[in-house]
Protein backbone atom coordinates (compact mmCIF):
# COMPACT_ATOMS: atom_id res chain seq x y z
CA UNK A 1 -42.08 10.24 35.43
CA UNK A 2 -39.17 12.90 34.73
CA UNK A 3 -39.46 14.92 31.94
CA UNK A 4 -36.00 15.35 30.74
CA UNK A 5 -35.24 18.20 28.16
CA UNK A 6 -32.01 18.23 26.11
CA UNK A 7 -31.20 14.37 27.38
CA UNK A 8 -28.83 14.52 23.22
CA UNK A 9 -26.47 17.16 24.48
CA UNK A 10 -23.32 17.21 26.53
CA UNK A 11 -24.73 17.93 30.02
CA UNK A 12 -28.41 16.48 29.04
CA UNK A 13 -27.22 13.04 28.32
CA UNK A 14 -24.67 12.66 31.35
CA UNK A 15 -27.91 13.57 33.46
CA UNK A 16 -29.85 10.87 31.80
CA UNK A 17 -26.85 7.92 32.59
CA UNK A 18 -26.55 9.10 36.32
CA UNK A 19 -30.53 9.21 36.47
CA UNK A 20 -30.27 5.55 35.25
CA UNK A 21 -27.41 4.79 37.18
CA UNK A 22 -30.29 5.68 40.59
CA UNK A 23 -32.82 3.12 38.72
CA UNK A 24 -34.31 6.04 37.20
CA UNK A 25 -36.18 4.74 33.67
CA UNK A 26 -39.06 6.49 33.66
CA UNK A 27 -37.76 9.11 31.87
CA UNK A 28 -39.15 11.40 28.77
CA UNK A 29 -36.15 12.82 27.22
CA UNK A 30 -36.65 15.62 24.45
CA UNK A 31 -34.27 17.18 22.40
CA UNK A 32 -33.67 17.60 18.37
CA UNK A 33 -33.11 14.03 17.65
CA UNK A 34 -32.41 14.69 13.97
CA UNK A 35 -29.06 15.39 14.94
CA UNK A 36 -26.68 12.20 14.45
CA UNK A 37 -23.37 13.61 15.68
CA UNK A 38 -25.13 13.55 18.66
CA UNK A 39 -27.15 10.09 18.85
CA UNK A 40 -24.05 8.36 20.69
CA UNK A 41 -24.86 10.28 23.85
CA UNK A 42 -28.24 8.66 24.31
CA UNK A 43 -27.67 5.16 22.72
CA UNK A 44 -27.93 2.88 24.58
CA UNK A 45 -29.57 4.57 27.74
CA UNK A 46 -32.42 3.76 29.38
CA UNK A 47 -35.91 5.87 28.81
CA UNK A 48 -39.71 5.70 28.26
CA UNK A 49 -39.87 8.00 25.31
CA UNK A 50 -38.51 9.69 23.28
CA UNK A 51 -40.17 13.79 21.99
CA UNK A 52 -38.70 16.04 19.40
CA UNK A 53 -38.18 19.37 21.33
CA UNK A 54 -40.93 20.98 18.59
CA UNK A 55 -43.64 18.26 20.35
CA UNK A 56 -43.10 18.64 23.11
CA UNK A 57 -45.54 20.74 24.30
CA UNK A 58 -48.40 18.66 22.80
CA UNK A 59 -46.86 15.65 24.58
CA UNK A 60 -46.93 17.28 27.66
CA UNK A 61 -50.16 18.91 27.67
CA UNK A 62 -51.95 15.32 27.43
CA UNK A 63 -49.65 13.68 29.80
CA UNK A 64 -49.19 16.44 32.58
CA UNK A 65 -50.82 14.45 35.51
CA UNK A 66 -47.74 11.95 34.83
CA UNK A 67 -45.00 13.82 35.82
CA UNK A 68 -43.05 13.99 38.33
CA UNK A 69 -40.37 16.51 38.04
CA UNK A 70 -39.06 18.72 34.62
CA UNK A 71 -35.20 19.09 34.10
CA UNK A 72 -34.91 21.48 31.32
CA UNK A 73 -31.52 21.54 30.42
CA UNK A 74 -32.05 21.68 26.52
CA UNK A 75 -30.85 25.20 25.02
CA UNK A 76 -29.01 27.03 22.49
CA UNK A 77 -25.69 27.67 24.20
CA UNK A 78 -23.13 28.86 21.30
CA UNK A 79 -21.80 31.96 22.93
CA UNK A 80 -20.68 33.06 19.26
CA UNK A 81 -24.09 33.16 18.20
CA UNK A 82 -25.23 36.96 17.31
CA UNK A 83 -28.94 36.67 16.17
CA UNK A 84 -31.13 37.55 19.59
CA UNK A 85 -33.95 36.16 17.88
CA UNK A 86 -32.77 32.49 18.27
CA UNK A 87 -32.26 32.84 21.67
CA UNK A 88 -35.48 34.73 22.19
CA UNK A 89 -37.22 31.96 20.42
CA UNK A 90 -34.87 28.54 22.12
CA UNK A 91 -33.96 29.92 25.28
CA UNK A 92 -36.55 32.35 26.76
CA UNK A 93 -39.82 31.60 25.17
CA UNK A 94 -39.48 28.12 24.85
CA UNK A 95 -38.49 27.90 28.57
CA UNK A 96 -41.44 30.35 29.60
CA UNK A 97 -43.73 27.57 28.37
CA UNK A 98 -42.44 25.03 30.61
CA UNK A 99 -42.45 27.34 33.40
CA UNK A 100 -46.00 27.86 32.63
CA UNK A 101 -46.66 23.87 32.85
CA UNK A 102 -45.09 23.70 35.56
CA UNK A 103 -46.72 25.99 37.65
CA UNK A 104 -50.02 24.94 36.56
CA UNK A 105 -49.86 21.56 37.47
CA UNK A 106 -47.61 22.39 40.30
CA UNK A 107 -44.56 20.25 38.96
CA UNK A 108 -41.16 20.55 40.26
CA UNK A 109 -38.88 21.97 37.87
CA UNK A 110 -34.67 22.40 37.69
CA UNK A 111 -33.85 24.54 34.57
CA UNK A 112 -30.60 25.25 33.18
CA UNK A 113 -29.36 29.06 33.97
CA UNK A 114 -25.79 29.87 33.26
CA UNK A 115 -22.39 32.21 34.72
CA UNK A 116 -22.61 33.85 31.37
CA UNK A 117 -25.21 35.65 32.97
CA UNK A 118 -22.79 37.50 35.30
CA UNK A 119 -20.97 39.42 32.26
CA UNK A 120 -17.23 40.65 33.63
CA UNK A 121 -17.90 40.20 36.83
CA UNK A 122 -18.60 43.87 37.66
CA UNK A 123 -20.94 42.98 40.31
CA UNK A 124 -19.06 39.73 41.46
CA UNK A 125 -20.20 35.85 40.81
CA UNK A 126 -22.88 35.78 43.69
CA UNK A 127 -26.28 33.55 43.12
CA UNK A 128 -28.41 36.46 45.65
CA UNK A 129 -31.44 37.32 43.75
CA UNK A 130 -30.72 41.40 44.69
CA UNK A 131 -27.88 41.52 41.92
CA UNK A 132 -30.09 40.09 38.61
CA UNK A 133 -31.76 43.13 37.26
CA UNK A 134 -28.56 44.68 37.27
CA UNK A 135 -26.02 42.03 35.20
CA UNK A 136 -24.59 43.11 32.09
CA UNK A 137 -23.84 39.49 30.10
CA UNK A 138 -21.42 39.52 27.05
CA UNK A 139 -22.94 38.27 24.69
CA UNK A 140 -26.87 37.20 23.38
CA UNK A 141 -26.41 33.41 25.15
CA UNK A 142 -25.81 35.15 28.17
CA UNK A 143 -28.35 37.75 27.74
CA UNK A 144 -31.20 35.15 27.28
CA UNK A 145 -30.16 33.24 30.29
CA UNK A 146 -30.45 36.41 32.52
CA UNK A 147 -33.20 37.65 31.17
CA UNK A 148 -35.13 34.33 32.07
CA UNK A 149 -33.72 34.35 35.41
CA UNK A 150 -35.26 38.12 35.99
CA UNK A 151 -38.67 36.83 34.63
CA UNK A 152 -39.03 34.15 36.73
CA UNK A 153 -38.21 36.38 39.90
CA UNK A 154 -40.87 39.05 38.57
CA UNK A 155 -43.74 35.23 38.89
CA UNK A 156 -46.00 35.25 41.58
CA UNK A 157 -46.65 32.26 40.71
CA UNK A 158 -44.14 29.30 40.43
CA UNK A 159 -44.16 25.46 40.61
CA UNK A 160 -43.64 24.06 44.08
CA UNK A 161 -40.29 23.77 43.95
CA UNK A 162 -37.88 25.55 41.69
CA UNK A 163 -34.41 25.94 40.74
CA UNK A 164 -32.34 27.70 38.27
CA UNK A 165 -28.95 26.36 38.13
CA UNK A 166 -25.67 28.89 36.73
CA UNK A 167 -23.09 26.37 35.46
CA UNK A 168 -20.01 27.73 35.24
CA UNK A 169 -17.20 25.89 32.83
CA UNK A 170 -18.01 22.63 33.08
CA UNK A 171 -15.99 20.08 31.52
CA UNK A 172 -16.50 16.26 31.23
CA UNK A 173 -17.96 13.01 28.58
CA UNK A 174 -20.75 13.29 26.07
CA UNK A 175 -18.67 16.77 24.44
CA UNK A 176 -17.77 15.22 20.95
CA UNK A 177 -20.64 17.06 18.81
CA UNK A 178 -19.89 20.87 20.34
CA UNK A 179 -17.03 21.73 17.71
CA UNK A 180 -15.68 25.09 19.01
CA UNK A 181 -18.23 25.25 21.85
CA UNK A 182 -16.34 22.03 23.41
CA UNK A 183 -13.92 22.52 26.51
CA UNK A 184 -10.63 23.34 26.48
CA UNK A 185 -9.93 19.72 27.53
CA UNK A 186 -11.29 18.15 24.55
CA UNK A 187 -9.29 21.25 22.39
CA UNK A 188 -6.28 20.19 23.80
CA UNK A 189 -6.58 16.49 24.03
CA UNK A 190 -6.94 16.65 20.36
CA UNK A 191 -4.09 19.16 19.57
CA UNK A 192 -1.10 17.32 22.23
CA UNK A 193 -2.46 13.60 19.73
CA UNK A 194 -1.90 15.67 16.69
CA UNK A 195 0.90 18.09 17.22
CA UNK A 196 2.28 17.53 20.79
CA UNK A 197 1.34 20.67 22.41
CA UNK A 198 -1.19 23.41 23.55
CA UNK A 199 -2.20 26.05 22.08
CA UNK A 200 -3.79 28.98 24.58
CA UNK A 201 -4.99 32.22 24.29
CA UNK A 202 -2.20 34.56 25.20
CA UNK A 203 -3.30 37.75 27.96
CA UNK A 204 -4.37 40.58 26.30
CA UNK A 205 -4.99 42.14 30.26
CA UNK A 206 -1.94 43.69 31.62
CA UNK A 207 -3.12 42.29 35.00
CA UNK A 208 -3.03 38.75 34.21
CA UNK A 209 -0.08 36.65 32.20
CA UNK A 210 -0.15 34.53 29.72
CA UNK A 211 -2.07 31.26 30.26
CA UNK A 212 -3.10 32.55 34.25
CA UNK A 213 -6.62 33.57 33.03
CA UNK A 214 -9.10 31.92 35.52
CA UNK A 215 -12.02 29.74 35.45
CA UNK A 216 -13.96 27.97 37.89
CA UNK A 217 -14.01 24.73 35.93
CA UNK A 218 -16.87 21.96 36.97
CA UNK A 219 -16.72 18.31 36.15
CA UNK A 220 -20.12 17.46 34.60
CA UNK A 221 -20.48 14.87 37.11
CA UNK A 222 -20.10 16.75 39.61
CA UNK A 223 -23.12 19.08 38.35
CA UNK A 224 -25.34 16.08 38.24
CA UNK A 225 -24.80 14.89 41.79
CA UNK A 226 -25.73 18.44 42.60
CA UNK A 227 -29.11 18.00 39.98
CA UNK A 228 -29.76 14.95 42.68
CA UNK A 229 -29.55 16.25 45.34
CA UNK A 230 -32.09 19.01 44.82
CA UNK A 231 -34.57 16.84 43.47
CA UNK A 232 -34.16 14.45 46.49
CA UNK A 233 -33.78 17.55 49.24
CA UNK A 234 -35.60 20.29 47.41
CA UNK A 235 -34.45 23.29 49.36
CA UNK A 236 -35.28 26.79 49.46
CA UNK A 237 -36.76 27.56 45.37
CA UNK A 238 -34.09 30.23 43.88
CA UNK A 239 -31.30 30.53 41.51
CA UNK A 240 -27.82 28.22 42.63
CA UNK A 241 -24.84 28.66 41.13
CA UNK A 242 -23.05 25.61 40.19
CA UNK A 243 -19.00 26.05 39.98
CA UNK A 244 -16.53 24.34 42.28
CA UNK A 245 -15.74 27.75 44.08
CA UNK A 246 -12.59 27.68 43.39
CA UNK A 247 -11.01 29.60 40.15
CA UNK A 248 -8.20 27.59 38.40
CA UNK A 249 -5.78 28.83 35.31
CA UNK A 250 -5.85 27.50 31.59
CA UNK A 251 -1.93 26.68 32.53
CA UNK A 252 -3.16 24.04 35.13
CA UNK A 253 -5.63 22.57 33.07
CA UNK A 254 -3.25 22.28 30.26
CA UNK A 255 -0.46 20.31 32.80
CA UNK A 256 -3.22 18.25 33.74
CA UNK A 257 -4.24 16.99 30.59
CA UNK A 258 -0.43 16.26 29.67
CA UNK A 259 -0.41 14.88 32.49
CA UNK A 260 -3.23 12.52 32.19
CA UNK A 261 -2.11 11.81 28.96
CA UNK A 262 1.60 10.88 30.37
CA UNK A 263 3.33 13.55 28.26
CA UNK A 264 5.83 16.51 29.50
CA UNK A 265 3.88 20.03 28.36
CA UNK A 266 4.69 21.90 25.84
CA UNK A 267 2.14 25.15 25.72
CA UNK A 268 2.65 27.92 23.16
CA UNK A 269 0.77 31.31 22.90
CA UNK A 270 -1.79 32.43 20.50
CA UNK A 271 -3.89 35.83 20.14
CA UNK A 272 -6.94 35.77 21.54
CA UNK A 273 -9.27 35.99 18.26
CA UNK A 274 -10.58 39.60 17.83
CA UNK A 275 -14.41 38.65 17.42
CA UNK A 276 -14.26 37.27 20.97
CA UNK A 277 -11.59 39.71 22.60
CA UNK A 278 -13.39 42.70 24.09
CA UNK A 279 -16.40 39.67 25.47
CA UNK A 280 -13.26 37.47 27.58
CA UNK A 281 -13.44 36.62 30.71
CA UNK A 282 -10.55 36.73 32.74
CA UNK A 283 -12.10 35.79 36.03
CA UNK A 284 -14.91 33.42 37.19
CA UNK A 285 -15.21 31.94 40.55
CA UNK A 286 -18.58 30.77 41.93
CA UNK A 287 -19.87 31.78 45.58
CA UNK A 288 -20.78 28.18 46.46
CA UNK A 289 -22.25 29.82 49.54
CA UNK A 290 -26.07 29.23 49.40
CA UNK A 291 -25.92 25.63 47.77
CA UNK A 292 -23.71 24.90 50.93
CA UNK A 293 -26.26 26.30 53.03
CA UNK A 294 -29.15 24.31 51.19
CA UNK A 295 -27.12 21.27 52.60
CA UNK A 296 -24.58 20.01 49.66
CA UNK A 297 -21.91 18.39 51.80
CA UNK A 298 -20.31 16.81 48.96
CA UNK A 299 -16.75 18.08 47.71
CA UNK A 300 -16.12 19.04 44.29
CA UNK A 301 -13.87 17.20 41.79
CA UNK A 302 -10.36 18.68 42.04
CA UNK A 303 -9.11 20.04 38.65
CA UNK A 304 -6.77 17.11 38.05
CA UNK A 305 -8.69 14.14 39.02
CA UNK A 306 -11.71 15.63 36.57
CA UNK A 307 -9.23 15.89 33.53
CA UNK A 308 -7.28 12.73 34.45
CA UNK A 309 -10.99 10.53 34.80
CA UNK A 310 -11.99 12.23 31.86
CA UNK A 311 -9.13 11.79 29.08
CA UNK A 312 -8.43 8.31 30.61
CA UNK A 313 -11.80 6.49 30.72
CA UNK A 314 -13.71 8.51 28.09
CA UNK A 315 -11.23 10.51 25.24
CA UNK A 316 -7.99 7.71 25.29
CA UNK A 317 -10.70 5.36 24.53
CA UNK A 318 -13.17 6.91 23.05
CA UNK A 319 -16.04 5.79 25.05
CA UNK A 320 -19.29 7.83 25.99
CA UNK A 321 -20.65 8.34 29.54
């Protein structure tokens, strides 16, 4: 049995299909179920039960010797919320206790870390252990991702596998419900139907133009083969980033959703908004390095053929994953 936490959100629920999609049913997916913006993600999937995130713990306590492995994806990820205490509560207690679990009844366990954690890149976008204790995130998302990520390196003990995964932007089906959290591909998608063209943040960094602020942008599916292949291969326990390695601008993701959308582009300029200025990053690229070295052969998803698979089989037609 997989215990699968946050199997309603964006990157939960695409887990959940490509976990089905291996003839993987026995699944326990938790999550805050009382949210119905988000019950398309899950309809329609297949799963043993279904635990409110608040139960979970009861759940799991009388059904321990079941389980196989723990994916705990679920957290609070809006980057413009200010109130530590919500993250202390969602994000770093609530993912102590299932650290806890697993290590007492030595059950493997893939948790969901993030690039957040790495701030402005002062210290570079390396996954090596050394450079933790020193990261300086943005913002209180970010700050509650790293400072789980330096607790579990203080554990002595730890479930027998472990990994601790730091998405970088990804980007894919199963976004609808994240309002302003959503990618810049669903953003745009919806502006070129409604006005014809982009809007982007202009460069408020005299050493980067207009639209050429970078990203390492990561199709969700992509992320999920990787989520495979460490439960299959289980590798050396540590923190993995998970980016494509290879930093791409808001201008080519823009083309390529005209694109995929079969219109010419038309991009205009705006400020970036002041609450959120002096906290941008201009720069992300993951060091795909040690993943690599665990054994990950598989190539990425370019840039284009994410955008163009995702606005053509999910947002033209509105479909789920």
């Amino acid at each position: 049995m997989i215990v699968l936490t946050g199997a309603a959100g964006f990157i939960g629920s695409v887990i959940l299909g490509y976990l089905n999609g291996k003839g993987l049913n026995d699944i326990v997916i938790a999550d805050d179920f009382s949210k119905r913006e988000k019950e398309n993600n899950y309809k329609g999937k297949k799963y043993a039960e279904a635990v409110d995130r608040d139960d979970l713990f009861r759940w799991f306590d009388q059904n321990a010797r079941k389980i196989d492995f723990v994916l705990h994806i679920g957290a609070r990820t809006d980057t413009t919320e200010f109130d530590m205490q919500v993250f202390e509560i969602l994000n770093i207690e609530y993912s102590k206790q299932i650290w806890n679990r697993c290590t007492e009844q030595q059950i493997p366990l893939i948790y969901a870390s993030s690039a957040a954690t790495y701030g402005l890149g002062e210290l570079g976008y390396s996954d090596n252990h050394e450079v933790v204790a020193k990261l300086k995130p943005l913002n209180p998302y970010g700050i509650s991702k790293n400072e789980f990520d330096k607790w579990v390196l203080k554990q002595e003990k730890q479930p027998p596998f472990w990994a601790g995964l730091k998405f970088f932007n990804v980007y894919g089906p199963n976004e609808y419900h994240k309002g302003r959290m959503a990618s810049v591909i669903l953003h745009a998608f919806y502006q070129i139907n409604e006005t014809g063209k982009v809007k982007l943040f202009r460069s408020h960094n005299p050493e980067f133009k207009d639209g050429e602020q970078l990203r390492d942008f990561v199709y969700v599916k992509d992320l999920a083969d990787v989520i495979g292949f460490l439960m299959d291969n289980r590798p050396a326990s540590g923190l993995y980033n998970l980016g494509t390695g290879k930093a791409r601008t808001f201008l080519d993701l823009a083309k390529a959703t005209f694109n995929a959308m079969d219109k010419e582009p038309e991009i205009e300029f705006i400020d970036t908004p002041e609450d959120i200025r002096d906290k941008y990053q201009y720069f992300t690229q993951a060091d795909m390095t040690k993943l690599r070295k665990a054994g990950y052969t598989k190539p990425f998803t370019s840039l284009e053929d994410g955008v163009t698979d995702y606005v053509r089989n999910y947002l033209l037609p509105g479909k789920y994953y």
